[in-house]
Structures are given as structure tokens and as C-alpha cells.
PDB file of N, CA and C in Angstrom:
ATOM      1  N   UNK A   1       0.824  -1.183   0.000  1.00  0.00           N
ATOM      2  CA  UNK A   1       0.000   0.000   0.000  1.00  0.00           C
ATOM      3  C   UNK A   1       0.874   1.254   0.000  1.00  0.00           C
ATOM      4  N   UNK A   2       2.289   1.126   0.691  1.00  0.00           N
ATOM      5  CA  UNK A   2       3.108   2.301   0.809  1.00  0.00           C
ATOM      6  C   UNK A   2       3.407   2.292  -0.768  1.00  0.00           C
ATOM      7  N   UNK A   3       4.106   1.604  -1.351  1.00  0.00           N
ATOM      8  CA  UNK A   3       4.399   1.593  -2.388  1.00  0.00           C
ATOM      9  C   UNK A   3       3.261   2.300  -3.615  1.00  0.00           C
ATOM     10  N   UNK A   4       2.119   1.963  -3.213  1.00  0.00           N
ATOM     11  CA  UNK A   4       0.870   3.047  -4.796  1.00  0.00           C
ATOM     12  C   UNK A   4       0.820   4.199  -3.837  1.00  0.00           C
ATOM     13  N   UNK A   5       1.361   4.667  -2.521  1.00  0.00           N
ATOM     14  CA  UNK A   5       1.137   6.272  -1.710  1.00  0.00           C
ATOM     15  C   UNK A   5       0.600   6.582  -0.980  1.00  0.00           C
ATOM     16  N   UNK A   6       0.198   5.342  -0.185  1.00  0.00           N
ATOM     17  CA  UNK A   6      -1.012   5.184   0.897  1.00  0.00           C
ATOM     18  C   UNK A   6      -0.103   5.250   2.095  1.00  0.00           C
ATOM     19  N   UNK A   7      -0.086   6.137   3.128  1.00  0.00           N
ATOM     20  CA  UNK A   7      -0.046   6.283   4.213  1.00  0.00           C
ATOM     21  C   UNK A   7      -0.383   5.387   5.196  1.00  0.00           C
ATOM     22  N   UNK A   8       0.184   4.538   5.655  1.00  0.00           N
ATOM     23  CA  UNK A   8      -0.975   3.582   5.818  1.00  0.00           C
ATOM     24  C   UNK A   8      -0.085   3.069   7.508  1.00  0.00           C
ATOM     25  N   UNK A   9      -1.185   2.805   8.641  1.00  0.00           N
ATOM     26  CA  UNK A   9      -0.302   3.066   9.835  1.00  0.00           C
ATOM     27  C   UNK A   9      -0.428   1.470  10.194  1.00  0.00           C
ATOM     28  N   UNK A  10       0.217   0.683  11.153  1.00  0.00           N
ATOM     29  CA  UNK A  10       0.387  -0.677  11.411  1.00  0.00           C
ATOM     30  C   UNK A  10      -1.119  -1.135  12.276  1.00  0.00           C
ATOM     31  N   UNK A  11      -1.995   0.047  12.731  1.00  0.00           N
ATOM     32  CA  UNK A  11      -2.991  -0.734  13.129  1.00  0.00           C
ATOM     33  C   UNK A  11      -3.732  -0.221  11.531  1.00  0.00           C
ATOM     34  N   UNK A  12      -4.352  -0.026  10.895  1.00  0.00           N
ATOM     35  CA  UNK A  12      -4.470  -0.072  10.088  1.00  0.00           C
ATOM     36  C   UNK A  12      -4.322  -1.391   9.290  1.00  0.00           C
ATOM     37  N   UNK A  13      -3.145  -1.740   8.817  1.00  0.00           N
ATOM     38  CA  UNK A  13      -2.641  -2.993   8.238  1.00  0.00           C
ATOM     39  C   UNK A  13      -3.428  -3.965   8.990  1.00  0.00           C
ATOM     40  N   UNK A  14      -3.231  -4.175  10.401  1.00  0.00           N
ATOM     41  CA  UNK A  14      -3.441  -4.941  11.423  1.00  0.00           C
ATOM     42  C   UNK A  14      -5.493  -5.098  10.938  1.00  0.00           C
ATOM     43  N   UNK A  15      -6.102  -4.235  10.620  1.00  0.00           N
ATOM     44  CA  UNK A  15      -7.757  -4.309  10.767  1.00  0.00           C
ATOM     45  C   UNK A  15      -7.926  -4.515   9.489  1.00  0.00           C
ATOM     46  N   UNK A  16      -6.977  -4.528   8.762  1.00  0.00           N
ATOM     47  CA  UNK A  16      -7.441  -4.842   7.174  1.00  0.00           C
ATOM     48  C   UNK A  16      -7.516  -6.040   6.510  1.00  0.00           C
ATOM     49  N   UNK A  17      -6.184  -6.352   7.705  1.00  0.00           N
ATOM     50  CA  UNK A  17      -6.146  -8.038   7.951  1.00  0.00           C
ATOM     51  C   UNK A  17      -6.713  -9.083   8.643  1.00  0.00           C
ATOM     52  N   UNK A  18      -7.191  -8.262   9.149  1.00  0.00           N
ATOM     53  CA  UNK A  18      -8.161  -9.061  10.571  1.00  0.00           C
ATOM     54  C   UNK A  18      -9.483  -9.371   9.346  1.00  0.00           C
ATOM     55  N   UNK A  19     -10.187  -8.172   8.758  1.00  0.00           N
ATOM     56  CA  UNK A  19     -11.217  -8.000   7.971  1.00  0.00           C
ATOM     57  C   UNK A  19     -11.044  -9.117   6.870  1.00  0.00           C
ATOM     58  N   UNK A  20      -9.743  -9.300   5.807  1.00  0.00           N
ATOM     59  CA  UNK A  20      -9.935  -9.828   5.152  1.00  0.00           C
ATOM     60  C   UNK A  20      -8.934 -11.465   4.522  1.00  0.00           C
ATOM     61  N   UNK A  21      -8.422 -11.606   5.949  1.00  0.00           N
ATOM     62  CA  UNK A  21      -7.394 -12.569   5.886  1.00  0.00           C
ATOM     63  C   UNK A  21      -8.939 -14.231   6.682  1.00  0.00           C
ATOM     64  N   UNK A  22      -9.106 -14.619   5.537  1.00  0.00           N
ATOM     65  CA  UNK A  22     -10.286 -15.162   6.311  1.00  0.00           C
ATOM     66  C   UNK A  22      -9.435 -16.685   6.644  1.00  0.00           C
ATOM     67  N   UNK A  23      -8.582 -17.388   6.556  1.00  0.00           N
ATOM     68  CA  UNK A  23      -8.459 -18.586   6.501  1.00  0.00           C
ATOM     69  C   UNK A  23      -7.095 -18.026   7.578  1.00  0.00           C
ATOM     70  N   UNK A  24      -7.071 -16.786   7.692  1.00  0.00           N
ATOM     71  CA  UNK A  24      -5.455 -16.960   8.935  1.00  0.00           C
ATOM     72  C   UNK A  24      -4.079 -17.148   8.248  1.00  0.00           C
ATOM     73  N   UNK A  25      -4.054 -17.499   6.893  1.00  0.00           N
ATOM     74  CA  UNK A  25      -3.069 -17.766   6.628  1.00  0.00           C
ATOM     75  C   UNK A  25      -1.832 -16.462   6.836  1.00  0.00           C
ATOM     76  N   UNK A  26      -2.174 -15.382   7.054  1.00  0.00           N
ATOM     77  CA  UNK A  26      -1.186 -13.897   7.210  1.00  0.00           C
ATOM     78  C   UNK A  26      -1.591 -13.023   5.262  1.00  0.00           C
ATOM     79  N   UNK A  27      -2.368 -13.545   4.794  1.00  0.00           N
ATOM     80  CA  UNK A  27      -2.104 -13.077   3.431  1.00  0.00           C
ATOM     81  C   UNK A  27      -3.611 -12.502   3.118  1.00  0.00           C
ATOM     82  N   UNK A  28      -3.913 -12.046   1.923  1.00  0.00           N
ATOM     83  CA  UNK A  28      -5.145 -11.156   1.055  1.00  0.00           C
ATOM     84  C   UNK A  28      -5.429 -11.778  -0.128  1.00  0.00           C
ATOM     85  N   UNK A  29      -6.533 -11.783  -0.455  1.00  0.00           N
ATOM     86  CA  UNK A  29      -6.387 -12.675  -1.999  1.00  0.00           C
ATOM     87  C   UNK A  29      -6.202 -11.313  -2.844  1.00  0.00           C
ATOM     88  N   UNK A  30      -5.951 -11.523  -4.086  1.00  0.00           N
ATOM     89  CA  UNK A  30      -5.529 -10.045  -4.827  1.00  0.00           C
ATOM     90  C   UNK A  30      -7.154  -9.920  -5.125  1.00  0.00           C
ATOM     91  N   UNK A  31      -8.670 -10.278  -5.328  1.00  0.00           N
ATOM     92  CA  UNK A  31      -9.545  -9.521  -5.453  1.00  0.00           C
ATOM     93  C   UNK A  31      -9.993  -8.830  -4.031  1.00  0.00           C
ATOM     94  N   UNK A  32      -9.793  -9.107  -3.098  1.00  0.00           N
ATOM     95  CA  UNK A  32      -9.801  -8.556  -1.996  1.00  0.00           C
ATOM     96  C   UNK A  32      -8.827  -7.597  -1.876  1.00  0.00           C
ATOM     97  N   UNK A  33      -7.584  -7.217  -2.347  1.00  0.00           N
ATOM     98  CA  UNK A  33      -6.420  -6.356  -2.484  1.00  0.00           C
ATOM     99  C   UNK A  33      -7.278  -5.383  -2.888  1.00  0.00           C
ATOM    100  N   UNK A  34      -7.545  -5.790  -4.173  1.00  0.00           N
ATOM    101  CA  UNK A  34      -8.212  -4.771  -5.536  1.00  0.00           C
ATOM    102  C   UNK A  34      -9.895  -3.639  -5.150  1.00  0.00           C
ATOM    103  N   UNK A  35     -10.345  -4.553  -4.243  1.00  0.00           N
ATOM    104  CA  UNK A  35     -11.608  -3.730  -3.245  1.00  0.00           C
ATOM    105  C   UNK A  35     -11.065  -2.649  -2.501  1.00  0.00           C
ATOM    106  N   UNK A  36      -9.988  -3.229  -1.462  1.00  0.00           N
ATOM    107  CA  UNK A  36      -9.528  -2.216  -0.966  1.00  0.00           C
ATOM    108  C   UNK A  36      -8.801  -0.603  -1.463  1.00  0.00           C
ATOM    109  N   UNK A  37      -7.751  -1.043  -2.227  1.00  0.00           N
ATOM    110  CA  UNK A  37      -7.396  -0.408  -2.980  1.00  0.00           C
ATOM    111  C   UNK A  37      -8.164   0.759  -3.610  1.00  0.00           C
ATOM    112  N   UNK A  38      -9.131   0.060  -4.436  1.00  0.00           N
ATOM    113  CA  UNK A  38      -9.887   0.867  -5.058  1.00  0.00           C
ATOM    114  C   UNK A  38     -11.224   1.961  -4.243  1.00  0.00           C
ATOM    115  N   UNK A  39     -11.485   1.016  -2.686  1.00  0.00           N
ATOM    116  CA  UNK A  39     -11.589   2.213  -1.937  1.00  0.00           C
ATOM    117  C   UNK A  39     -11.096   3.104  -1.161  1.00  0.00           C
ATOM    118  N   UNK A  40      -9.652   3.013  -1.460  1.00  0.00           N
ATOM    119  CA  UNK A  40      -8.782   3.719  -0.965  1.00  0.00           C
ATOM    120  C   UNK A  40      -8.484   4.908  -1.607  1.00  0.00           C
ATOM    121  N   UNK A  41      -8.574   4.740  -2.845  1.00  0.00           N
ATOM    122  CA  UNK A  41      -8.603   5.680  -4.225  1.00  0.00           C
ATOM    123  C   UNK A  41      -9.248   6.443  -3.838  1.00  0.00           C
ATOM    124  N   UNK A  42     -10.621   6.014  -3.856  1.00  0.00           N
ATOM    125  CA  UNK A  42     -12.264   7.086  -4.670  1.00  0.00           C
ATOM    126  C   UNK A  42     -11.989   7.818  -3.023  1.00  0.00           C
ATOM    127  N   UNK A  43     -11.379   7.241  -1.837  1.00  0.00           N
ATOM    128  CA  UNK A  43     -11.481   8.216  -1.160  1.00  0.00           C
ATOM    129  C   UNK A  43     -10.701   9.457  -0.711  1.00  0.00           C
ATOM    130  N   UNK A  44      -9.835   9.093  -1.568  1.00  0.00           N
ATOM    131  CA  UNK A  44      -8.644  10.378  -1.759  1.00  0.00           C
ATOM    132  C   UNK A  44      -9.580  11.724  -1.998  1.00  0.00           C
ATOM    133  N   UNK A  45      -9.076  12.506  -1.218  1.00  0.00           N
ATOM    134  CA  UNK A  45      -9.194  13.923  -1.091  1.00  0.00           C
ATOM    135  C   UNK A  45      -8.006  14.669  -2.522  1.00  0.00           C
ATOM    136  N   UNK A  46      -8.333  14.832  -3.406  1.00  0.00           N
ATOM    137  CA  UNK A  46      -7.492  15.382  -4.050  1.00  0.00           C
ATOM    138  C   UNK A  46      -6.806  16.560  -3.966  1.00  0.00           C
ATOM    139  N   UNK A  47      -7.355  17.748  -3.437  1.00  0.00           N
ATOM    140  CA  UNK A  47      -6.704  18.593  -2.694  1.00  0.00           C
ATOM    141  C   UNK A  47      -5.266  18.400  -1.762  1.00  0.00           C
ATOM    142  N   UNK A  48      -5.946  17.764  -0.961  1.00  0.00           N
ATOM    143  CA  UNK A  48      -5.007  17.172  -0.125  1.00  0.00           C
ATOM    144  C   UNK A  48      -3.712  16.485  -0.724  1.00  0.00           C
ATOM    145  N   UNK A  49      -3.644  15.997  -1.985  1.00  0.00           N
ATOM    146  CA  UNK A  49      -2.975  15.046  -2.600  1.00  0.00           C
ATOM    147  C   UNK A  49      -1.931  16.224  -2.918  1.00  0.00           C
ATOM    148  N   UNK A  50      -2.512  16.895  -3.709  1.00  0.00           N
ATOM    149  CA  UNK A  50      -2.217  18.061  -4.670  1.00  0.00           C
ATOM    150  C   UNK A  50      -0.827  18.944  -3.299  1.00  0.00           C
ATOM    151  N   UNK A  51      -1.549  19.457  -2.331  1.00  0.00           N
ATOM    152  CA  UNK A  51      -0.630  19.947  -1.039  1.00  0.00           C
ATOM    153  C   UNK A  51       0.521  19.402  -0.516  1.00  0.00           C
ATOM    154  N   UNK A  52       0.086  17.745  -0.921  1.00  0.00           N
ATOM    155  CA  UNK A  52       1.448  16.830  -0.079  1.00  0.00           C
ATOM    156  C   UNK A  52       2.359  17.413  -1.628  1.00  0.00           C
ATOM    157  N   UNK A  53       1.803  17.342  -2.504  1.00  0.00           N
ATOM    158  CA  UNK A  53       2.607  17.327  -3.970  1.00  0.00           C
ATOM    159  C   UNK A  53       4.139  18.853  -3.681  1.00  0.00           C
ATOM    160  N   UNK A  54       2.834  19.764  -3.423  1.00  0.00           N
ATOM    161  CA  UNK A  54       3.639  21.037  -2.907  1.00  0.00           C
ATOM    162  C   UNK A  54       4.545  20.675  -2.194  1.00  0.00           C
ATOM    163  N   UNK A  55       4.138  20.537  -0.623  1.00  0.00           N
ATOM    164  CA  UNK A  55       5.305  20.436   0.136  1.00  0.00           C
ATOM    165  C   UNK A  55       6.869  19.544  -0.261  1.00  0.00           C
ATOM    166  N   UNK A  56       6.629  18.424  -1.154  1.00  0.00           N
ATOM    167  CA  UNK A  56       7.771  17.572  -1.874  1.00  0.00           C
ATOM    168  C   UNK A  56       8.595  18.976  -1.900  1.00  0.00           C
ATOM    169  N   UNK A  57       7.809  19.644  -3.395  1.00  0.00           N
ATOM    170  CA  UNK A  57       8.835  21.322  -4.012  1.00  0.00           C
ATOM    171  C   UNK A  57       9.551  21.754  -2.781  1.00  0.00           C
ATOM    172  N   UNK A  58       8.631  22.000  -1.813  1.00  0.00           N
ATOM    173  CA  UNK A  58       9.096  23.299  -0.357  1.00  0.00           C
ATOM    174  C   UNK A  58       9.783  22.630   0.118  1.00  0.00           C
ATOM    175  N   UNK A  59      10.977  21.761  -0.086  1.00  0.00           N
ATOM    176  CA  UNK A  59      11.528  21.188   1.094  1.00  0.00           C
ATOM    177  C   UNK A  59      12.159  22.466   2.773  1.00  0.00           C
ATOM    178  N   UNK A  60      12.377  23.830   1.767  1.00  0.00           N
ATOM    179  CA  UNK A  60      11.987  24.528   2.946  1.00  0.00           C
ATOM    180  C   UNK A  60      11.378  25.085   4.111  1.00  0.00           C
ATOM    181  N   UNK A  61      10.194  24.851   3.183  1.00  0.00           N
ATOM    182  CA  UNK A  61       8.866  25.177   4.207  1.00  0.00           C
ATOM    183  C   UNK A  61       8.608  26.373   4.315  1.00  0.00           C
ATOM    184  N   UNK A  62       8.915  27.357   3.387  1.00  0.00           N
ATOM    185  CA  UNK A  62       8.360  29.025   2.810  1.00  0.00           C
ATOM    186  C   UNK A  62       7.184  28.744   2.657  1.00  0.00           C
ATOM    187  N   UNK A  63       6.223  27.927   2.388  1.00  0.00           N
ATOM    188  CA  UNK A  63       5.454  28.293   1.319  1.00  0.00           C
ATOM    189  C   UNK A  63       5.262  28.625   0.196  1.00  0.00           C
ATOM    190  N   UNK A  64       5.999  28.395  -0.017  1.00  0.00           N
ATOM    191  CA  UNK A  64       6.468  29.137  -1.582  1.00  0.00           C
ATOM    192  C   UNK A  64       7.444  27.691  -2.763  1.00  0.00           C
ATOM    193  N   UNK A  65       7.193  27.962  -3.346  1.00  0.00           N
ATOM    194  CA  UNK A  65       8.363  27.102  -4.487  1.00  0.00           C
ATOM    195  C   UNK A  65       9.179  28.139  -5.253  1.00  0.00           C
ATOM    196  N   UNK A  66      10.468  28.389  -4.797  1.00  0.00           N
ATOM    197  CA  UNK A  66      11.382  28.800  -5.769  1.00  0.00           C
ATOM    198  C   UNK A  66      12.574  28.374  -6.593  1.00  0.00           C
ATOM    199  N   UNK A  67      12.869  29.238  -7.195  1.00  0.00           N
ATOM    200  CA  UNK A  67      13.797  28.194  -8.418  1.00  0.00           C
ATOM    201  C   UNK A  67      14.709  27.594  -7.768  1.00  0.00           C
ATOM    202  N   UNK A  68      15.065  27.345  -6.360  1.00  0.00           N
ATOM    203  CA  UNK A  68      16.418  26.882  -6.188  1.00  0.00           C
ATOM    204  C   UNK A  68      15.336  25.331  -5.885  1.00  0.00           C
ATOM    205  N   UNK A  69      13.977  25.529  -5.538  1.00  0.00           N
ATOM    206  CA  UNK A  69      13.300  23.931  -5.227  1.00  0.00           C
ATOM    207  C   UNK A  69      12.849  23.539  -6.615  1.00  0.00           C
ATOM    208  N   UNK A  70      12.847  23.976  -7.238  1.00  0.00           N
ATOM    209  CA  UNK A  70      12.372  23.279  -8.422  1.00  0.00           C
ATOM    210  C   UNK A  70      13.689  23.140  -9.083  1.00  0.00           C
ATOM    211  N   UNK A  71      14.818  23.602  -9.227  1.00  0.00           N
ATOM    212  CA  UNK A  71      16.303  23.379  -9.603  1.00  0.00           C
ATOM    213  C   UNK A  71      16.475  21.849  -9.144  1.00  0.00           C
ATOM    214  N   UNK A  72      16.120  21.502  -7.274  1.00  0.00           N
ATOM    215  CA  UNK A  72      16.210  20.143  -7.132  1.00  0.00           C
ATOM    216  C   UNK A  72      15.657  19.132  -7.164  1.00  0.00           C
ATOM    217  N   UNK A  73      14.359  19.392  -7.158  1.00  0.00           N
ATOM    218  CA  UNK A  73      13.433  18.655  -7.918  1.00  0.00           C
ATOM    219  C   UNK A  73      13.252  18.272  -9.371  1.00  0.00           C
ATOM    220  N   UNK A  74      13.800  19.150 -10.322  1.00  0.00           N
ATOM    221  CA  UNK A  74      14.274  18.285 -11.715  1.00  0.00           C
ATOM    222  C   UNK A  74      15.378  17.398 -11.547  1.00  0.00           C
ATOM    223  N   UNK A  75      16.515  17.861 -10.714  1.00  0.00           N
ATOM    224  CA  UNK A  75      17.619  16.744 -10.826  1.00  0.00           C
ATOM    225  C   UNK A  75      17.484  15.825 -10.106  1.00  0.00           C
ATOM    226  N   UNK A  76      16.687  15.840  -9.363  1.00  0.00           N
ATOM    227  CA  UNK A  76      16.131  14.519  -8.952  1.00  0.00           C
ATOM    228  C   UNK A  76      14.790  13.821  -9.435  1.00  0.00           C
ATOM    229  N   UNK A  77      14.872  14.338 -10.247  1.00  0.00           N
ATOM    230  CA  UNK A  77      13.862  13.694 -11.641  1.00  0.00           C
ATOM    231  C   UNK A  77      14.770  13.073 -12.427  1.00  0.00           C
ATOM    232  N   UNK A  78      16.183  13.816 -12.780  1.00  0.00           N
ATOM    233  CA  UNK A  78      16.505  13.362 -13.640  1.00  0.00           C
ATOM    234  C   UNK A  78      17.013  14.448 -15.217  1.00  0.00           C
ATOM    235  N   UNK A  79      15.898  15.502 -14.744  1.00  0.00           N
ATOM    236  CA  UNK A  79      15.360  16.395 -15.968  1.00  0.00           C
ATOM    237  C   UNK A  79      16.563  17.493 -16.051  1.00  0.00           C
ATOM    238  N   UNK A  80      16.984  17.396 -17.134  1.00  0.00           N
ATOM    239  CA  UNK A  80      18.209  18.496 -17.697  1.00  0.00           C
ATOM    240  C   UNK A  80      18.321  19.613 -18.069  1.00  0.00           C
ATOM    241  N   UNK A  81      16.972  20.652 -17.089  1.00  0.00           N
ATOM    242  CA  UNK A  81      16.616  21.917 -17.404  1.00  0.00           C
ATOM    243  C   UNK A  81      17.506  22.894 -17.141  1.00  0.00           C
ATOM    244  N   UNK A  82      17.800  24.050 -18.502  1.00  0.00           N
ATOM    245  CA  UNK A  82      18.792  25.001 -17.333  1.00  0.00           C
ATOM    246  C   UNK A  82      17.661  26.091 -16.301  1.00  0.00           C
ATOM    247  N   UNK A  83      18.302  27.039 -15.810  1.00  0.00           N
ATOM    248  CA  UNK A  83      17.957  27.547 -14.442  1.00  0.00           C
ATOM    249  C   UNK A  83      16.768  28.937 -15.682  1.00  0.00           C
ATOM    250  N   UNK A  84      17.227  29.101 -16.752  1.00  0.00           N
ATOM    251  CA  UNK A  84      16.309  29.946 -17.713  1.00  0.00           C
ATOM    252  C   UNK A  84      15.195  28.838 -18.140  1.00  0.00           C
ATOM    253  N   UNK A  85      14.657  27.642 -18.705  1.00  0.00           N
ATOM    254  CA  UNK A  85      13.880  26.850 -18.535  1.00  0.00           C
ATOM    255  C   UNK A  85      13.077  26.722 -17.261  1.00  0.00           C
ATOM    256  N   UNK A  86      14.001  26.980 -16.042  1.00  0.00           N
ATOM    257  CA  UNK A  86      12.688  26.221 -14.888  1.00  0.00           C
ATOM    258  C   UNK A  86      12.430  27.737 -14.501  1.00  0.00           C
ATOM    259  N   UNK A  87      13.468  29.219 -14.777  1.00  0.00           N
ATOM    260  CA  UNK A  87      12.691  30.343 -14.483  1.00  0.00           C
ATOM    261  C   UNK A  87      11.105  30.487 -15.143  1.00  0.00           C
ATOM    262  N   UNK A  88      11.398  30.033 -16.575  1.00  0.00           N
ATOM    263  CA  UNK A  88      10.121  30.271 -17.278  1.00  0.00           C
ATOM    264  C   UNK A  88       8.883  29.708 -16.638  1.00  0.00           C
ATOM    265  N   UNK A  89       9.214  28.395 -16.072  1.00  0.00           N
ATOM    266  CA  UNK A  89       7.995  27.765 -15.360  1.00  0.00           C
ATOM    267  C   UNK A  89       7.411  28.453 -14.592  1.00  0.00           C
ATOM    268  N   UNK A  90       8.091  28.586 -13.628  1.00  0.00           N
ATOM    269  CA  UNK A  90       8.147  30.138 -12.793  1.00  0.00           C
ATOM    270  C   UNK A  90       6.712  30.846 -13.444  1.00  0.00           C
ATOM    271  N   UNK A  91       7.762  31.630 -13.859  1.00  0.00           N
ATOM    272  CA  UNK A  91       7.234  33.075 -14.712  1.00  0.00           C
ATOM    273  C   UNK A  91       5.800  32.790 -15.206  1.00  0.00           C
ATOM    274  N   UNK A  92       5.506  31.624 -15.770  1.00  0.00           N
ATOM    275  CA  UNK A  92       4.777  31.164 -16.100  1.00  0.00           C
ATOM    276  C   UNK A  92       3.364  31.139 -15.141  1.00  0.00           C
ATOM    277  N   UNK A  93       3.412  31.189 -13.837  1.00  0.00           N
ATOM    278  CA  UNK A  93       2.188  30.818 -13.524  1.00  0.00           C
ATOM    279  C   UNK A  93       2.371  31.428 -12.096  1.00  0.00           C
ATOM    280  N   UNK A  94       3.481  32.405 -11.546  1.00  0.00           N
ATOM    281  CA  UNK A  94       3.476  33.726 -11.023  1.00  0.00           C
ATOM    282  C   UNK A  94       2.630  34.556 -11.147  1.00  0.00           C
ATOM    283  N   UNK A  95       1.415  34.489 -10.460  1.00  0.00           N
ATOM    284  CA  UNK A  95       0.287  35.369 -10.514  1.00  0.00           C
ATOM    285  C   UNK A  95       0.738  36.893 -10.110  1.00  0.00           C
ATOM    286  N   UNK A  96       1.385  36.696  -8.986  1.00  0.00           N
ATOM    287  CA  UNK A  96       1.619  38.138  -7.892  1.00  0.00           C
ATOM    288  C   UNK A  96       2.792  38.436  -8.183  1.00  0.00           C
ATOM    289  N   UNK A  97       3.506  38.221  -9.076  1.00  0.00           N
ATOM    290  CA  UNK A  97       4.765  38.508  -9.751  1.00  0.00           C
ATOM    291  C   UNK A  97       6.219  38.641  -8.625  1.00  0.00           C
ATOM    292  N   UNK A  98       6.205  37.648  -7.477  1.00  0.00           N
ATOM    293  CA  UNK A  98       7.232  37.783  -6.373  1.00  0.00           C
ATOM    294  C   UNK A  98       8.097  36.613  -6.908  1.00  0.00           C
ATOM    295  N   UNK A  99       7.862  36.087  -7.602  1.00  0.00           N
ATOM    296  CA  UNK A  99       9.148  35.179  -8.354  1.00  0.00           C
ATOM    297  C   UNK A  99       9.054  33.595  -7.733  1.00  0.00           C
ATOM    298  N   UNK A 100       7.970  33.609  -7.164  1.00  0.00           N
ATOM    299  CA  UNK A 100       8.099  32.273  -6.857  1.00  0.00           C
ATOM    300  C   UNK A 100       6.499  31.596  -6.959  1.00  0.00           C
ATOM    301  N   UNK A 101       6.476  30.411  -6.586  1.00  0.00           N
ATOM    302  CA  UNK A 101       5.100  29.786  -6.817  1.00  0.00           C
ATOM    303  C   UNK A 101       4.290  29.741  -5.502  1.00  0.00           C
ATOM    304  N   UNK A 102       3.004  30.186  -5.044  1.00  0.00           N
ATOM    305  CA  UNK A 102       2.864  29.989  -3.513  1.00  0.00           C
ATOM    306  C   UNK A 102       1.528  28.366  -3.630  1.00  0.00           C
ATOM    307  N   UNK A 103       1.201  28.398  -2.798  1.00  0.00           N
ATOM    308  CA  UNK A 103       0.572  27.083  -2.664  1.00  0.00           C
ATOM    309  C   UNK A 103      -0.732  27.520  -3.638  1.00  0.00           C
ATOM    310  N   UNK A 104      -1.315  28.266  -3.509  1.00  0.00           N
ATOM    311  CA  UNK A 104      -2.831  28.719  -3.856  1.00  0.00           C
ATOM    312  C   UNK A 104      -2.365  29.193  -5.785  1.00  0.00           C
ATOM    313  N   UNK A 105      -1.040  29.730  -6.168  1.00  0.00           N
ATOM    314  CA  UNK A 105      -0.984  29.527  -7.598  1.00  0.00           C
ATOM    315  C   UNK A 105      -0.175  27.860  -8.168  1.00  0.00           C
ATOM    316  N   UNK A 106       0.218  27.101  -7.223  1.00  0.00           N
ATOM    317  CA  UNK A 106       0.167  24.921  -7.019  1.00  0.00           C
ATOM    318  C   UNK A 106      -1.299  24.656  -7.614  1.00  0.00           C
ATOM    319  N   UNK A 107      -2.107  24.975  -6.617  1.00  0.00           N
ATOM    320  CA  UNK A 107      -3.453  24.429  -6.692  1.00  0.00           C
ATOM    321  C   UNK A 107      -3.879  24.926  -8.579  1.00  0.00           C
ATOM    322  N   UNK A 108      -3.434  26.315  -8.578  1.00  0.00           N
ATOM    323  CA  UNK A 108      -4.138  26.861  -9.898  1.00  0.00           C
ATOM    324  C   UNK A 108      -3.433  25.852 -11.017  1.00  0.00           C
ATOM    325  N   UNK A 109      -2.576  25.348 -10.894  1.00  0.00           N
ATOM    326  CA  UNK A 109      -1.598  24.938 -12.139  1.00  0.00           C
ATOM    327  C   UNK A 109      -2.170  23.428 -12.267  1.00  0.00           C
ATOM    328  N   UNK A 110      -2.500  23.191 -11.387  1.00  0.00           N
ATOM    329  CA  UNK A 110      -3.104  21.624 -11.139  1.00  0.00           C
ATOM    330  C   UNK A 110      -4.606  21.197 -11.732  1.00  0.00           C
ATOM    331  N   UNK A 111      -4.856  22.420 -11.650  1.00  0.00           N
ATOM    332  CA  UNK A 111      -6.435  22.540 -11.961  1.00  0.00           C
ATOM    333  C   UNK A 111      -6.271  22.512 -13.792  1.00  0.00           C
ATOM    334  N   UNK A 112      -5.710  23.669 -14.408  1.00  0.00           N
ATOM    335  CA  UNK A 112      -5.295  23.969 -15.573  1.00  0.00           C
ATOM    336  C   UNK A 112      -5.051  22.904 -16.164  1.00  0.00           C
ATOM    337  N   UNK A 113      -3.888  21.792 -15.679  1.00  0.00           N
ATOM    338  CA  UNK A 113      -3.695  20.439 -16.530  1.00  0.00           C
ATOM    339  C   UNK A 113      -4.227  19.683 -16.135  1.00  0.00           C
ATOM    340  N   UNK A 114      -5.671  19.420 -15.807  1.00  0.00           N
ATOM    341  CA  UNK A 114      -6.747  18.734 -15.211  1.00  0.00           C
ATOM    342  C   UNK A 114      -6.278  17.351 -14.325  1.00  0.00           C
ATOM    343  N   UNK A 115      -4.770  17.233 -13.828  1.00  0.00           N
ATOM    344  CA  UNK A 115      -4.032  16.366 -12.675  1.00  0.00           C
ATOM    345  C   UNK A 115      -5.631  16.678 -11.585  1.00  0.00           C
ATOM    346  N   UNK A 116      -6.290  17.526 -11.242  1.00  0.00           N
ATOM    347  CA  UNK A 116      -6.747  18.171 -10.086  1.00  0.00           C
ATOM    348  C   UNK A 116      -8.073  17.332 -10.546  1.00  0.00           C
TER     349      UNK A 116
END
């Protein structure tokens, strides 16, 4: 469950198993996986999703995303942007023109590429 992003705490595990481990063996059948799962989904708060997404960027904790968090967040993507590429992103969706991204223009950008 950690692994698809589920938060998921040991009593938790513990009642999911209790619920659907019917023979004791310690295990889930995968259509019983696939129930859960899938109400684990539809009950995602997407907002919420969207915020944890932010905070990844903020490893500072401004509130804010600026180019030096999105600088490390491509290279730890992987992504070979120079610092004029991820300004543009920036620039791009800088409502209040302070040079950085705040949570409430996150949410707007999310919405725009229908992720939201």
C-alpha cells in the first residue's frame, strides 16, 4: 500500500487483515487487495494530494516554491533543465509577480492540466 502512496499506519494494516485474511493464513487474496485499494482511491481527497505534492517542491517550508526547489526537484527527476527553462515555469504561472510559486498559484496549475 506504501508503495501506490497510501499512508498507511500498522494498526491499520493490522484491521485490514483481521477483515480480510479469512483462513489466517497472514495473506489477502488479490480480489480482496483490488476492493480495498480501489476504496482507498475514490477516497482520496485530491486537494489534499495536490498539497502533499507542494510540500515535496518546499523542502523549505516558505510556502512558496522557488527556483532553487524546483532546480532540485528536476535533478532529482533526472530532468536536464537550465535555471532559464525552470525560471520560465516560474514566470509562467506567477500570478503576484514575487518570483516564486505559492501554494494557492500549485493548486491553480493543477487545476489547468486537469491532474486536479
Amino acid at each position: 500500500m506504501r508503495a501506490l502512496g497510501f499512508d498507511v499506519k500498522k494498526q491499520e494494516v493490522l484491521a485490514i487483515m483481521h477483515d480480510y485474511d479469512r483462513d489466517g493464513a497472514g495473506q489477502i487474496e488479490y480480489p480482496d487487495f483490488l476492493e480495498i485499494m480501489t476504496t482507498k482511491i475514490s477516497d482520496r481527497d485530491p486537494v489534499e494530494e495536490i498539497v502533499k505534492a507542494f510540500k515535496l517542491f518546499d523542502e523549505d517550508s516558505t510556502g512558496r516554491i522557488s527556483l532553487r526547489n524546483l532546480r532540485r526537484v528536476a535533478r532529482e527527476l533526472g530532468e536536464n533543465l537550465s535555471d532559464d527553462e525552470l525560471q520560465a515555469m516560474i514566470d509562467e504561472f506567477d500570478k503576484d509577480g514575487d518570483g516564486e510559486i505559492s501554494e494557492n498559484e500549485f493548486l491553480a496549475i493543477m487545476k489547468q492540466t486537469s491532474i486536479y
